[in-house]
N, C-alpha and C. Protein backbone atom coordinates (compact mmCIF):
# COMPACT_ATOMS: atom_id res chain seq x y z
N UNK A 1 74.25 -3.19 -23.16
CA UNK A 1 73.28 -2.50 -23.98
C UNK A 1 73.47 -1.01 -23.78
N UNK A 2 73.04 -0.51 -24.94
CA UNK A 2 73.79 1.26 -24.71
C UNK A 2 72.48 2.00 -24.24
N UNK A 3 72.31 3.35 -23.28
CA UNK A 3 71.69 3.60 -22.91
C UNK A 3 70.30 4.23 -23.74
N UNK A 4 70.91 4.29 -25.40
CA UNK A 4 69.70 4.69 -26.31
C UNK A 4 68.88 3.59 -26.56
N UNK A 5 69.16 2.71 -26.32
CA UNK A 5 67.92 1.20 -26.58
C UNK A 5 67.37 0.72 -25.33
N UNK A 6 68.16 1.17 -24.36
CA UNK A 6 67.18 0.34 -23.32
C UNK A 6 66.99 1.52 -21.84
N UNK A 7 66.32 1.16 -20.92
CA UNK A 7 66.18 1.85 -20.07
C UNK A 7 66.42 0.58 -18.82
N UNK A 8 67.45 1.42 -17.84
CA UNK A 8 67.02 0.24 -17.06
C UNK A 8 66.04 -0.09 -16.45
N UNK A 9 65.43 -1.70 -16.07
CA UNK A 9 64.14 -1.93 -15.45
C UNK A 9 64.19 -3.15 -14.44
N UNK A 10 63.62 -4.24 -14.84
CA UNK A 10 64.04 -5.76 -14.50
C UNK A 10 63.46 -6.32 -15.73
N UNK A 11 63.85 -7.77 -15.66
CA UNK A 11 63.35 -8.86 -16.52
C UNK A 11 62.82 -10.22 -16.37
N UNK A 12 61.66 -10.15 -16.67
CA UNK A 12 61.46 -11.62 -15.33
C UNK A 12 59.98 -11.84 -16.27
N UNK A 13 59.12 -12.73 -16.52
CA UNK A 13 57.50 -12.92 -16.66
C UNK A 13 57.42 -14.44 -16.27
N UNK A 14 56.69 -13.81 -14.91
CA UNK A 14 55.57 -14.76 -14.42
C UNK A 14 53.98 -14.09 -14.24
N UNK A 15 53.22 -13.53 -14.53
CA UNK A 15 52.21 -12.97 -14.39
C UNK A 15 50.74 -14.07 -13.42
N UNK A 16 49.77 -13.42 -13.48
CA UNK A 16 48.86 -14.29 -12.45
C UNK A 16 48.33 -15.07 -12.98
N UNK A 17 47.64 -14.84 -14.30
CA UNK A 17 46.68 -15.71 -15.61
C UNK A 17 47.36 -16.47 -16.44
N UNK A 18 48.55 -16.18 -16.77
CA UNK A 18 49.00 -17.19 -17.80
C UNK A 18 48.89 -16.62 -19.53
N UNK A 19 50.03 -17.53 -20.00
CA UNK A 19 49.82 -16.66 -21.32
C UNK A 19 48.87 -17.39 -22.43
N UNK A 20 47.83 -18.35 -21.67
CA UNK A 20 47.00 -19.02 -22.71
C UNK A 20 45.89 -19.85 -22.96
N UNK A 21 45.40 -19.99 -22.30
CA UNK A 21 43.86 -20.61 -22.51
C UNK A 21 44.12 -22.10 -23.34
N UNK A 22 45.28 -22.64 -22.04
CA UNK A 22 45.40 -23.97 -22.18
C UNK A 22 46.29 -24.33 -23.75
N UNK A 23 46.65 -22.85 -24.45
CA UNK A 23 47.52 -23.75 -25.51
C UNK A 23 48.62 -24.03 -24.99
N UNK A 24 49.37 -25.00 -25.65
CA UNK A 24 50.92 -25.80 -25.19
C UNK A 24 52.09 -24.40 -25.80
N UNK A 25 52.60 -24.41 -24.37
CA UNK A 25 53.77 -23.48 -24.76
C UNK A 25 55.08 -24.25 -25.77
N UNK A 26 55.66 -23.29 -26.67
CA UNK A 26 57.09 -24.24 -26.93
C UNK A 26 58.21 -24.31 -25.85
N UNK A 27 58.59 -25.41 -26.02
CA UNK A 27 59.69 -25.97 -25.09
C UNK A 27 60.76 -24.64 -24.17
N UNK A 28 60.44 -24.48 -23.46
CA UNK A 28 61.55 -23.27 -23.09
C UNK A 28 60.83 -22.31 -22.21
N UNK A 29 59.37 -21.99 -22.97
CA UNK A 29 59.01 -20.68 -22.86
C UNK A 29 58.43 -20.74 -21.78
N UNK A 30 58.01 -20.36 -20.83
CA UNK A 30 57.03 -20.01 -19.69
C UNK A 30 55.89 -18.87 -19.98
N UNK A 31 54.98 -19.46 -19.15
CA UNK A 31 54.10 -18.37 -18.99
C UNK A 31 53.49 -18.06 -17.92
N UNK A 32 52.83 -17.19 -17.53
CA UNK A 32 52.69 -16.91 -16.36
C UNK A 32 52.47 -17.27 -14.90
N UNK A 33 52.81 -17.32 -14.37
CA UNK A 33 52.60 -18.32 -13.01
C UNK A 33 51.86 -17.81 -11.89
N UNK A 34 51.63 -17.74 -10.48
CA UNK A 34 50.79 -16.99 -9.56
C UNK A 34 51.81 -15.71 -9.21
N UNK A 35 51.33 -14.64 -9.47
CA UNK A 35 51.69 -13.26 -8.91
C UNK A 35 51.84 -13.09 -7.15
N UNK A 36 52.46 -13.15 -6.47
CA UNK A 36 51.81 -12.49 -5.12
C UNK A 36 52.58 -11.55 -5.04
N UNK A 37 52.18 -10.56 -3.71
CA UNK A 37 52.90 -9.67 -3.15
C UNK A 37 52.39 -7.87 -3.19
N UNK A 38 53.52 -7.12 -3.33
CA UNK A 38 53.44 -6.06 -2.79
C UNK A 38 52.18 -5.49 -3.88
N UNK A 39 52.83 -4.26 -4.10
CA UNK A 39 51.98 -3.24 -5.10
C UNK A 39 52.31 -3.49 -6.70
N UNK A 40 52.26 -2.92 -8.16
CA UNK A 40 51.91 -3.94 -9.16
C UNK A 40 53.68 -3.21 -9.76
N UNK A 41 54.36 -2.47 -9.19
CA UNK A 41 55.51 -2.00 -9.89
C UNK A 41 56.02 -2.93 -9.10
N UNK A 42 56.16 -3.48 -8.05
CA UNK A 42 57.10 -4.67 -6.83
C UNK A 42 56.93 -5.53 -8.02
N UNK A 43 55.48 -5.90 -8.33
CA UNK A 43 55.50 -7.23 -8.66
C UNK A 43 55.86 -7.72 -10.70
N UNK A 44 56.09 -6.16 -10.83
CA UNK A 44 56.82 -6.09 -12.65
C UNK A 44 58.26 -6.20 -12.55
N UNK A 45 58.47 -5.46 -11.72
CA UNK A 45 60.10 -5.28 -11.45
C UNK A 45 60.14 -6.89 -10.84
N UNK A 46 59.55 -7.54 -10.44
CA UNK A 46 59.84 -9.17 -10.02
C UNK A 46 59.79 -9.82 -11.41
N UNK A 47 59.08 -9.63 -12.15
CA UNK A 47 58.72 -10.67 -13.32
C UNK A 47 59.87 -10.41 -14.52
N UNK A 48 60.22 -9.29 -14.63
CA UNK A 48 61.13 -8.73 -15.16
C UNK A 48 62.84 -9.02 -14.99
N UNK A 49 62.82 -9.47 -14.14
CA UNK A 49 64.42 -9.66 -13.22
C UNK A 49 64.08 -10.80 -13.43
N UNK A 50 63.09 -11.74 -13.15
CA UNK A 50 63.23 -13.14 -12.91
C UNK A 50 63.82 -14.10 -14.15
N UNK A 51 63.57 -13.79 -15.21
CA UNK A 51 64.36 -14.19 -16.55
C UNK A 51 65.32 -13.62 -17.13
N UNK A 52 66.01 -14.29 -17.93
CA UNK A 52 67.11 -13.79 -19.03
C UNK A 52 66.26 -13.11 -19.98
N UNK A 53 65.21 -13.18 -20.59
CA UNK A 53 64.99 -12.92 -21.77
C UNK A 53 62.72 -13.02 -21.51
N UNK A 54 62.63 -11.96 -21.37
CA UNK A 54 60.84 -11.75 -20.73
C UNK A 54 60.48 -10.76 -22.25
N UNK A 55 59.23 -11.35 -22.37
CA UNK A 55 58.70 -10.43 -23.56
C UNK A 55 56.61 -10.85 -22.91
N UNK A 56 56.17 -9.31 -22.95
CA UNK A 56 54.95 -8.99 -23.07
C UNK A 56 54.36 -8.90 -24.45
N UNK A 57 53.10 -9.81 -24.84
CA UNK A 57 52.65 -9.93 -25.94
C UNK A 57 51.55 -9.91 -26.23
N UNK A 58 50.88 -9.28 -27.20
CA UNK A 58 49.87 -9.95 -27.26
C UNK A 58 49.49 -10.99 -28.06
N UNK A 59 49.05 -12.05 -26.65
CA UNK A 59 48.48 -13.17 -27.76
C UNK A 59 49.58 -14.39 -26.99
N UNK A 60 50.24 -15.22 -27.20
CA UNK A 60 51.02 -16.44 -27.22
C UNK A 60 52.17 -16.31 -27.92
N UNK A 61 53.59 -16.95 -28.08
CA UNK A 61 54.31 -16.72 -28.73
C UNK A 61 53.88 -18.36 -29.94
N UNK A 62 53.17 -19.38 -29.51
CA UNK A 62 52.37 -19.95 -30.43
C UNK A 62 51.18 -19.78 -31.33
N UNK A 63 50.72 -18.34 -30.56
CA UNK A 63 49.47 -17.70 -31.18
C UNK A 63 49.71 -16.27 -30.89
N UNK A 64 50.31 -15.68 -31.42
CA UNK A 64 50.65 -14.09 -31.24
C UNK A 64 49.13 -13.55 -31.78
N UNK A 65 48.79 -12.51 -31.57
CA UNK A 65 47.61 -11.82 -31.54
C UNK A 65 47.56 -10.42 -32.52
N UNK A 66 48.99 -10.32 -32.52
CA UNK A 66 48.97 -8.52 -33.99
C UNK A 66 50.46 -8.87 -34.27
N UNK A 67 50.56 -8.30 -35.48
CA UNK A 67 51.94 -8.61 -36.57
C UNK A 67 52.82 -8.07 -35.43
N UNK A 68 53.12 -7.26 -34.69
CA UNK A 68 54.69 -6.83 -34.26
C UNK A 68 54.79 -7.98 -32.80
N UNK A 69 53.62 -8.25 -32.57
CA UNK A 69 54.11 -9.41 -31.09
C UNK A 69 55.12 -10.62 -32.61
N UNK A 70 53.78 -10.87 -33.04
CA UNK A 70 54.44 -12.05 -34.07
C UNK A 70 55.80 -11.85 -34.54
N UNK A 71 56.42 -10.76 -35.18
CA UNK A 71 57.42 -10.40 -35.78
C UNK A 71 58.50 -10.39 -34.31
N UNK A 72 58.28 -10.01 -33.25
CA UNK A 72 59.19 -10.40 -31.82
C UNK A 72 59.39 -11.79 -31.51
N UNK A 73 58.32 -12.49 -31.88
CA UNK A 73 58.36 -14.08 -31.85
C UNK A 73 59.18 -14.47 -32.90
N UNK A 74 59.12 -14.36 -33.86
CA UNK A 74 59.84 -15.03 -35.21
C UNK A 74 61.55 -14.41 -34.86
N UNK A 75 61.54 -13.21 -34.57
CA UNK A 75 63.00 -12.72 -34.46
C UNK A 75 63.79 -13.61 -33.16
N UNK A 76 63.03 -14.10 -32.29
CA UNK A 76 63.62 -14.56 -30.91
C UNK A 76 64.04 -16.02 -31.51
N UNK A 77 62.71 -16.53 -32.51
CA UNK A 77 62.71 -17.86 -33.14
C UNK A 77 64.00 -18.23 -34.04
N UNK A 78 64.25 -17.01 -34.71
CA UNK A 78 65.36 -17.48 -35.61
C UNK A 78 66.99 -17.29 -35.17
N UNK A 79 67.10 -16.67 -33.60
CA UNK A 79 68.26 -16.52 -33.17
C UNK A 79 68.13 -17.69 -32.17
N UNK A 80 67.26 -18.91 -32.50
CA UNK A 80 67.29 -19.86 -31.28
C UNK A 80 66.50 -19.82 -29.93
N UNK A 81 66.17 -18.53 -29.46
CA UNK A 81 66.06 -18.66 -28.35
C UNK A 81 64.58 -19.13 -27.63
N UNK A 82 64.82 -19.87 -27.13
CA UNK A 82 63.74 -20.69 -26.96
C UNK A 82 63.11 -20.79 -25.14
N UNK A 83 64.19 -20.15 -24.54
CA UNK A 83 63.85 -20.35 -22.94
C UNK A 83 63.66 -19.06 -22.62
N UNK A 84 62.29 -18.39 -22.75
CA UNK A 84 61.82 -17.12 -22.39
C UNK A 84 60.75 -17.44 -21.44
N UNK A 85 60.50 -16.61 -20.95
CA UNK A 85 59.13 -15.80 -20.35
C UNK A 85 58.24 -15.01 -21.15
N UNK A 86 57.00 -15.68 -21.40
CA UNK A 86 56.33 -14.56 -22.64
C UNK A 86 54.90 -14.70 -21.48
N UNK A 87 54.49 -12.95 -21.18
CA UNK A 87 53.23 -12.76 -20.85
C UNK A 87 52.02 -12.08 -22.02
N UNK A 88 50.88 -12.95 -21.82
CA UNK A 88 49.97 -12.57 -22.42
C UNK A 88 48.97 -11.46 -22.01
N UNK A 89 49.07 -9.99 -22.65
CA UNK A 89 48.79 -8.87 -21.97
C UNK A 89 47.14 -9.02 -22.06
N UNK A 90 46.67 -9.50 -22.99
CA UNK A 90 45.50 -9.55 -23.33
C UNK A 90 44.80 -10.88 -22.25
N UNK A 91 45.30 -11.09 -21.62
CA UNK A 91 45.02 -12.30 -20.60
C UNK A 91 44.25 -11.01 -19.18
N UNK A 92 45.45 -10.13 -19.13
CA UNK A 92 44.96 -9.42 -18.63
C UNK A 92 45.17 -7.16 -18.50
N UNK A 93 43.88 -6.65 -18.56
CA UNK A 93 43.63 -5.40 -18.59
C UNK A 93 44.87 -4.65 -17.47
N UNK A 94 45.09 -5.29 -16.34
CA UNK A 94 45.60 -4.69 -15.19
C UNK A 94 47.03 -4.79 -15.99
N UNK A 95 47.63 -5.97 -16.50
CA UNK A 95 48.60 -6.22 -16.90
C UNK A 95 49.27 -5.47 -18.25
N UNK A 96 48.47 -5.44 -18.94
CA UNK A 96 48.49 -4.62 -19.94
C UNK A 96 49.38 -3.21 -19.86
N UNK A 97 48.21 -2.80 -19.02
CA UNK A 97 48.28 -1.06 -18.42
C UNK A 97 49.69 -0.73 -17.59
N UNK A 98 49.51 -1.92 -16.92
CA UNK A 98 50.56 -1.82 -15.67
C UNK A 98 52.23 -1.74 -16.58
N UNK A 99 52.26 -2.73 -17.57
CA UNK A 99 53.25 -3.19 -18.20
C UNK A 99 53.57 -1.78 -18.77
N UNK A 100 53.01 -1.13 -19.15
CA UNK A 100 52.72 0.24 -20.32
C UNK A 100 53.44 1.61 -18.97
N UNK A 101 53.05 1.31 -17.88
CA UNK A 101 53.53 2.51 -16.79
C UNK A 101 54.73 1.92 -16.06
N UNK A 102 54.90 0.80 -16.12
CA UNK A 102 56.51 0.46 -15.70
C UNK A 102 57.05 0.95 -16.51
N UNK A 103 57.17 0.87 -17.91
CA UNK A 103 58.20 0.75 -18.82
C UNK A 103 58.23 2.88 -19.40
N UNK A 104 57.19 3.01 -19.24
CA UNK A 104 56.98 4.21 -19.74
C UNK A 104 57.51 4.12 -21.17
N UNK A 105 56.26 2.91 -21.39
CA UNK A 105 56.90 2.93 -23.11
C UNK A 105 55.12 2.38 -23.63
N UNK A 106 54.63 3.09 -24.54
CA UNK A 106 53.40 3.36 -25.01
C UNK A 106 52.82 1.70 -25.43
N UNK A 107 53.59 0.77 -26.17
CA UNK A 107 53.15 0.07 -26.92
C UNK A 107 53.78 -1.79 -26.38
N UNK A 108 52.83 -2.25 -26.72
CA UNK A 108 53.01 -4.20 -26.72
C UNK A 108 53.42 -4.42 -28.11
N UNK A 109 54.25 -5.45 -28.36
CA UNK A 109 55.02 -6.02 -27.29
C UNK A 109 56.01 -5.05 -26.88
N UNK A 110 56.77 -5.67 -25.46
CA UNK A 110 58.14 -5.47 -24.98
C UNK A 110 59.15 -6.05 -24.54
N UNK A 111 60.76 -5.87 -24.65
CA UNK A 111 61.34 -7.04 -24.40
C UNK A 111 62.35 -6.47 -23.44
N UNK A 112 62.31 -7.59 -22.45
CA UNK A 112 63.45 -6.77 -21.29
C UNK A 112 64.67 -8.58 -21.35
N UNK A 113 65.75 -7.99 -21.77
CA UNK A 113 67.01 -8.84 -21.44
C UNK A 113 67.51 -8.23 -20.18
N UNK A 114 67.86 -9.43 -19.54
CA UNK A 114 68.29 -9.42 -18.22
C UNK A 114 68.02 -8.25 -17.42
N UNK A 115 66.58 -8.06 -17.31
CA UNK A 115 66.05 -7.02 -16.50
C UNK A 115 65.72 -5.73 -16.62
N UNK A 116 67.17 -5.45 -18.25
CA UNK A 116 66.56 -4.48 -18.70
C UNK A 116 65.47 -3.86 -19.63
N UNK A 117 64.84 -2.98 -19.84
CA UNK A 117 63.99 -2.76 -20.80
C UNK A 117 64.57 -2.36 -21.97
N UNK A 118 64.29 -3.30 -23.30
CA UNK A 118 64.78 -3.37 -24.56
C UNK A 118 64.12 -2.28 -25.46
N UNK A 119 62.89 -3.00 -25.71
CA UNK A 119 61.80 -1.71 -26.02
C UNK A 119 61.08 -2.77 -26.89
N UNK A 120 59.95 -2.12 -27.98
CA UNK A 120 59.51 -3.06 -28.88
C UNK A 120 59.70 -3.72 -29.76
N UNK A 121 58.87 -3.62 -30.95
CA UNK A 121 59.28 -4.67 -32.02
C UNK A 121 60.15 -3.95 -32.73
N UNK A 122 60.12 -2.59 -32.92
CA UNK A 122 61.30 -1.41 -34.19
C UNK A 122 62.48 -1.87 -33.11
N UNK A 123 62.76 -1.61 -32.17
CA UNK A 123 63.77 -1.98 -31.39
C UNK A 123 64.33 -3.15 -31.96
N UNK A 124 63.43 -4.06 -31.32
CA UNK A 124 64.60 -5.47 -31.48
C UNK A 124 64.51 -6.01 -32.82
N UNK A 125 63.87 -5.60 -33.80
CA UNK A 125 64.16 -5.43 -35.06
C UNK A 125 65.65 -5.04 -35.76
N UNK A 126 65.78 -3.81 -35.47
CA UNK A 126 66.85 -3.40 -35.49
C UNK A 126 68.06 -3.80 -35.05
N UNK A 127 67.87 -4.09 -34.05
CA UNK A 127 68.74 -4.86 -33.15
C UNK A 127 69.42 -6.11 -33.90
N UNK A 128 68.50 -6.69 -34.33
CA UNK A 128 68.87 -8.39 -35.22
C UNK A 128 69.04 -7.76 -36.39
N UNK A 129 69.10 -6.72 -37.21
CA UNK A 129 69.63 -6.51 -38.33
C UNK A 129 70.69 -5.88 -38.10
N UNK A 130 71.50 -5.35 -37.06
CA UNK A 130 72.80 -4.49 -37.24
C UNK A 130 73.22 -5.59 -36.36
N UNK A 131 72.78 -6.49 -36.41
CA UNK A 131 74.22 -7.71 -35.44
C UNK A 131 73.71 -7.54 -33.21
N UNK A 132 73.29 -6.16 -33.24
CA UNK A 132 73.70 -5.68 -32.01
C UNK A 132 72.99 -7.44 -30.80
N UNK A 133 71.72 -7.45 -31.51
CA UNK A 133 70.99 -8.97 -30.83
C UNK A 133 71.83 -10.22 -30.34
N UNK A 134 73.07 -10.05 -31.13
CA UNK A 134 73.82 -11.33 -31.04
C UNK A 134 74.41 -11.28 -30.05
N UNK A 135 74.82 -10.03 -29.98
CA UNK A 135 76.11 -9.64 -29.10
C UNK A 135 75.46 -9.49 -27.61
N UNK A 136 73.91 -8.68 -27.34
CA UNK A 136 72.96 -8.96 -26.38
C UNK A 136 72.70 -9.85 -25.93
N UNK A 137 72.79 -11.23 -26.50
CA UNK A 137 72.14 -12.24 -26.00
C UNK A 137 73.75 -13.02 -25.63
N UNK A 138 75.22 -12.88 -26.28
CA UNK A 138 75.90 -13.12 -26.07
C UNK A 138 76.39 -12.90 -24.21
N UNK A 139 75.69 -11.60 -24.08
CA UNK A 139 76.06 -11.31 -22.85
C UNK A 139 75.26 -12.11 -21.80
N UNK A 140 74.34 -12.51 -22.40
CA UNK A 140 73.37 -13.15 -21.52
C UNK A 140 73.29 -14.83 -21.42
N UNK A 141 74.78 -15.12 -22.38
CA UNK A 141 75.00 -16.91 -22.46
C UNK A 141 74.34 -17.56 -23.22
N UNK A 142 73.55 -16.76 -23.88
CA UNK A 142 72.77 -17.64 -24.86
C UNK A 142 73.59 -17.26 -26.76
N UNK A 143 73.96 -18.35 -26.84
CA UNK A 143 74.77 -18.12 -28.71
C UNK A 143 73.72 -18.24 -29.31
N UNK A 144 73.39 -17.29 -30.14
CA UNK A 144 72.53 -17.09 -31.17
C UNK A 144 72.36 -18.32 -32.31
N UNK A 145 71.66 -18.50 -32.71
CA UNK A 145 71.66 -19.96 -33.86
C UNK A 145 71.98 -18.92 -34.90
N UNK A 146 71.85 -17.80 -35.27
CA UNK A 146 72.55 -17.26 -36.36
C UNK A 146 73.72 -17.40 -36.90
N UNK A 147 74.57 -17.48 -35.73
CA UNK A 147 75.76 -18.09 -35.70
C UNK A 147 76.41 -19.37 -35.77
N UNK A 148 75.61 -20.09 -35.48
CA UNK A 148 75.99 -21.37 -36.17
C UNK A 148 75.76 -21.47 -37.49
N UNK A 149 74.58 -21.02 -38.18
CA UNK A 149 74.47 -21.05 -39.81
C UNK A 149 75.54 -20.28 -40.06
N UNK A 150 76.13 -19.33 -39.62
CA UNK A 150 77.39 -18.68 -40.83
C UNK A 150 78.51 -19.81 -40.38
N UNK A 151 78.70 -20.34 -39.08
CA UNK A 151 79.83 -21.15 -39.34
C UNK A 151 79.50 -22.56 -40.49
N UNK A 152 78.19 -22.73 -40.66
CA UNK A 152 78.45 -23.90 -41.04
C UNK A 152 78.59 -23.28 -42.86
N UNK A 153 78.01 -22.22 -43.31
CA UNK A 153 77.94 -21.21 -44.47
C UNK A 153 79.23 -21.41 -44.54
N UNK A 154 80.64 -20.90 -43.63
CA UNK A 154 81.66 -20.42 -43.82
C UNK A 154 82.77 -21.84 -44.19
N UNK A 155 81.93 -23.21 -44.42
CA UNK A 155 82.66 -24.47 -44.45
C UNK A 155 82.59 -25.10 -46.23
């Protein structure tokens, strides 16, 4: 990833609350699990590293909460990827805030591949329209399902 899209960080979401008030996650996704430990940058930089592919949201990636979490969900949805970490910021205030001063990036959602910080929804927007997403997630072992529709397009 080039240094204008991302900053380095970690990538990981397990948070303390969970991303849902008992709705069923889709197959893959995790949500938050018990937090312990140091101070709350130890424990972002843990949640962050701990996955391939972590996104802060608001809301569920089954129940997103404002159009750009949703529009991060649908973009992850249509390149396949299905084994994330999604925290629900609105689960919690500390989390929210905290997420917002790790990243030193103003706004929810956010997406960190392999630890690094991606950025939001204009980000990885962009990203899946100039190809660059494919090639991101390529690095990260996961083949995009985009790519299987052009091979099967290309038959």
């Amino acid at each position: 990833m080039n240094g204008s899209l991302g900053r380095a960080a970690a990538a990981v979401l397990r948070w303390g609350r969970g991303a849902g008030g008992g709705v069923p996650l889709a197959p893959g996704v995790r949500a938050a699990g018990s937090g312990a430990g140091g101070g709350q940058a130890e424990r972002l930089d843990g949640l962050v590293k701990k996955d391939k592919v972590v996104v802060f949201l608001k809301g569920t990636p089954e129940r997103p909460q404002c159009g750009f979490s949703n529009a991060v969900v649908q973009i992850l949805r249509l390149h396949g990827v299905r084994d994330y970490a999604a925290y629900n910021v609105l689960d919690d205030p500390e989390l929210r805030q905290g997420i917002k001063d790790y990243s030193n990036w103003p706004t929810i959602p956010q997406v960190y591949l392999n630890g690094e910080f991606v950025g939001g929804c204009d980000i990885l927007l962009q990203m899946h329209q100039n190809g660059d997403l494919v090639e991101e997630l390529k690095k990260l072992g996961i083949r995009s399902a985009l790519l299987d529709e052009k091979d099967q397009d290309s038959k």
